[in-house]
N, C-alpha and C. Protein backbone atom coordinates (compact mmCIF):
# COMPACT_ATOMS: atom_id res chain seq x y z
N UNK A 1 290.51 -0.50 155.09
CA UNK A 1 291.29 0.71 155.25
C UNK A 1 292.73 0.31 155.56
N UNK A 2 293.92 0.95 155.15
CA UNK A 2 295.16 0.86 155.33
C UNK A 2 295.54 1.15 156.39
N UNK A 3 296.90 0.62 157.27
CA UNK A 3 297.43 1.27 158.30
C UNK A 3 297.88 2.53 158.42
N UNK A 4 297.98 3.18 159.14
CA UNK A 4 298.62 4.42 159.10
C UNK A 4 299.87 4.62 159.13
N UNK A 5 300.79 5.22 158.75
CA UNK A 5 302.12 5.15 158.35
C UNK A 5 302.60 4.28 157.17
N UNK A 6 301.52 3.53 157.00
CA UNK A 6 302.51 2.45 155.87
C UNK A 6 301.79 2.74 154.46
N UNK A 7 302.69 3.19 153.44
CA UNK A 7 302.91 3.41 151.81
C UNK A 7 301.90 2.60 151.17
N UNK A 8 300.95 2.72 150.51
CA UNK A 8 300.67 2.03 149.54
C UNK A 8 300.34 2.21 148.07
N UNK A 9 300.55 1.48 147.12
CA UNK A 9 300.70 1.86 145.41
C UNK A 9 299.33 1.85 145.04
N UNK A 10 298.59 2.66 144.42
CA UNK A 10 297.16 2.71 143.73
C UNK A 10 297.48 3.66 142.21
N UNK A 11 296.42 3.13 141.56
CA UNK A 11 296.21 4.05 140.61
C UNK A 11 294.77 4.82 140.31
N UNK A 12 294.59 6.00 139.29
CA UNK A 12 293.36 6.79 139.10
C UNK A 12 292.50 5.86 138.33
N UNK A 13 291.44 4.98 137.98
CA UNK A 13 290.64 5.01 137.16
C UNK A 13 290.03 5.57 136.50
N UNK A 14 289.47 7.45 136.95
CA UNK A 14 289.42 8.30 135.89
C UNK A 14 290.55 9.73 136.43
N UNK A 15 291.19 10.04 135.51
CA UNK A 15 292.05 11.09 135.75
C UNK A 15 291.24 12.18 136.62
N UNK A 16 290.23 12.75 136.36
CA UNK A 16 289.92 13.87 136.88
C UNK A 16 288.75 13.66 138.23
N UNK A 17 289.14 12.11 138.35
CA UNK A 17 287.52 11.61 139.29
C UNK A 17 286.00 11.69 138.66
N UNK A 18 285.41 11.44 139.70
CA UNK A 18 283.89 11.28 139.31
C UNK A 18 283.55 12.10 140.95
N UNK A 19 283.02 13.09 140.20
CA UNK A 19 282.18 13.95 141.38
C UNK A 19 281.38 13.81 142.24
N UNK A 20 281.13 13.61 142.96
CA UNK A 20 279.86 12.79 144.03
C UNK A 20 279.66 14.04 145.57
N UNK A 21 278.25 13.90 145.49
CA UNK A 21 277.46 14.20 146.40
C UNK A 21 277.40 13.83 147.73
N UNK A 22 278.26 14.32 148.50
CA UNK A 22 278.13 13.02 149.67
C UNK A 22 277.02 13.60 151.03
N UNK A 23 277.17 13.08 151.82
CA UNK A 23 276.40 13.14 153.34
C UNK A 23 277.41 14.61 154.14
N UNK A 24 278.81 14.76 153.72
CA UNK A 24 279.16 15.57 154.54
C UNK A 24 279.75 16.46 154.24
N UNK A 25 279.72 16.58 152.20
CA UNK A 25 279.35 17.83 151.47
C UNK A 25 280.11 16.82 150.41
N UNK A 26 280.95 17.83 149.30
CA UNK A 26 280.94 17.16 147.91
C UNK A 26 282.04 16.25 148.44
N UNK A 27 282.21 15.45 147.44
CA UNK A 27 283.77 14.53 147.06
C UNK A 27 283.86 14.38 146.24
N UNK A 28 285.24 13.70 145.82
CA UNK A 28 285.23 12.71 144.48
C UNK A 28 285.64 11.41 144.71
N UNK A 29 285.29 10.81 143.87
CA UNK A 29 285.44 9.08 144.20
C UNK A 29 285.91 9.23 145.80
N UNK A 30 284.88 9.69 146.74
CA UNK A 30 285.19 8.96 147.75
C UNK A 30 286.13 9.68 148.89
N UNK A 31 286.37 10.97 147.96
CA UNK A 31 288.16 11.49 148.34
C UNK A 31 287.62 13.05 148.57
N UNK A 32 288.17 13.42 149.56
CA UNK A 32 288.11 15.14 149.48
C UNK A 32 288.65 15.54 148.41
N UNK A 33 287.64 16.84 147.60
CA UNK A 33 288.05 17.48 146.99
C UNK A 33 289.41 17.89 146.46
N UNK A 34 290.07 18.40 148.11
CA UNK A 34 291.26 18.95 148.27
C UNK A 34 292.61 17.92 147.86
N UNK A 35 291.94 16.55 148.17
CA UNK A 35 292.95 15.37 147.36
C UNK A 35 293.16 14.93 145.77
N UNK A 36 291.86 15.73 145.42
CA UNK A 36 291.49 15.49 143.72
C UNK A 36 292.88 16.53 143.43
N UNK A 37 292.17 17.62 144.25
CA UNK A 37 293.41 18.78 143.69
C UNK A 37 294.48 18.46 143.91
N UNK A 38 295.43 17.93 144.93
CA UNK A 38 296.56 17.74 144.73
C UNK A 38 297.53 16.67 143.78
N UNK A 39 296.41 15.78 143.68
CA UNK A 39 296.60 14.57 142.62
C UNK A 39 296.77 15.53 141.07
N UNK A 40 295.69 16.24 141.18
CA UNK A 40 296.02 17.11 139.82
C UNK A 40 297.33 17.81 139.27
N UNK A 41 297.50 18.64 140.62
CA UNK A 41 298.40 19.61 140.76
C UNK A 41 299.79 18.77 140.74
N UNK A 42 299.85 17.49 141.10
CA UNK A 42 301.13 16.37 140.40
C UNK A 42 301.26 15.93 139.45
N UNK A 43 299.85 15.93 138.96
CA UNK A 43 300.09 15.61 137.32
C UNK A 43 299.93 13.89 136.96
N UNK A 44 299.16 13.89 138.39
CA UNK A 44 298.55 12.05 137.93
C UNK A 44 297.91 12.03 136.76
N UNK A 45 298.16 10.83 135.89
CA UNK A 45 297.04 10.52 135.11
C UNK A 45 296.43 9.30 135.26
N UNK A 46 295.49 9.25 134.34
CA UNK A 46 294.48 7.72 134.26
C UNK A 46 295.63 6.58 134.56
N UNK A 47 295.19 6.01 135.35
CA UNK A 47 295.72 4.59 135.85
C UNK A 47 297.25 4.66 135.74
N UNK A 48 298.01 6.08 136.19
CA UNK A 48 299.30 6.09 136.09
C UNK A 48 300.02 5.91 137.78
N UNK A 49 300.39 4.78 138.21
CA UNK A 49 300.54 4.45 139.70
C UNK A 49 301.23 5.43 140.67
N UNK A 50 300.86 5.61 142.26
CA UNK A 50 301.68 6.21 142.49
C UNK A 50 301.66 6.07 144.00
N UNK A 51 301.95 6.53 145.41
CA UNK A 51 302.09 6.39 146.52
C UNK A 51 301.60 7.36 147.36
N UNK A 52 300.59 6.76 148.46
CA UNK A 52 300.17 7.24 149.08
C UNK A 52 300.45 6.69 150.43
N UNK A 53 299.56 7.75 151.49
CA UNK A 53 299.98 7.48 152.96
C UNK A 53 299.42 7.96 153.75
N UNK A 54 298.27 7.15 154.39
CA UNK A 54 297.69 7.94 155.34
C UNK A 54 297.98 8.18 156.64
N UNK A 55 297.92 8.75 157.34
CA UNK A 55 299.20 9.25 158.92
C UNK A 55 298.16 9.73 159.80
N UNK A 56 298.29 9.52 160.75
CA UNK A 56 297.64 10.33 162.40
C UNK A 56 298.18 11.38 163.04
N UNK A 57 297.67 12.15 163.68
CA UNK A 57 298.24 12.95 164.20
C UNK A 57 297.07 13.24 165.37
N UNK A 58 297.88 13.84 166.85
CA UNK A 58 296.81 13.60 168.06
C UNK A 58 297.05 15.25 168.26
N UNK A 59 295.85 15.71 168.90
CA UNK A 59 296.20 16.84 169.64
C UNK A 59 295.05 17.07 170.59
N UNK A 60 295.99 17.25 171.88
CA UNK A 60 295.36 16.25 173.27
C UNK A 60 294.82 15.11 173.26
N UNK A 61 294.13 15.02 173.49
CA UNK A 61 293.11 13.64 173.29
C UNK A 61 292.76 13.34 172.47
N UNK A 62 292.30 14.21 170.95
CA UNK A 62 291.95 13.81 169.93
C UNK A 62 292.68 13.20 169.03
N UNK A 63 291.97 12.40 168.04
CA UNK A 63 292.89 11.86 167.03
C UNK A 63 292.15 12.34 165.76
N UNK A 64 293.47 12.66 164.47
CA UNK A 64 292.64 12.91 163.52
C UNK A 64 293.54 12.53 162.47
N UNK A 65 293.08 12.12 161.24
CA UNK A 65 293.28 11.38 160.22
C UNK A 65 293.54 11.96 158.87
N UNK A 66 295.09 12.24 158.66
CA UNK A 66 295.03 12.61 157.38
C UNK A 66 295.60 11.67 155.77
């Protein structure tokens, strides 16, 4: 897993994902739904590179991971 705050370059292997069944409801490759959609809604394509970033954020005591 990547650090949080820091950028990293990936690309799609299939443009639209691969749908999957998971333990804590659907995904795709791995990814919330809601990330398929926004990847869409940018207009990624198949193996076209681009930047991501995963970040923390606390509220009280908790930590949570977006």
């Amino acid at each position: 897993m990547c650090d949080a705050h820091l950028p990293i370059t990936v690309g799609l292997a299939h443009a639209d994902g691969i749908k999957l069944e998971g333990r804590f409801g659907d995904q795709v490759e791995c990814k919330p739904p809601i990330v398929r959609d926004k990847l869409v809604e940018l207009g990624n394509r198949q193996n076209e590179r681009f930047g991501i970033c995963r970040t923390e954020r606390c509220e009280g005591n908790r930590r949570f991971v977006d």
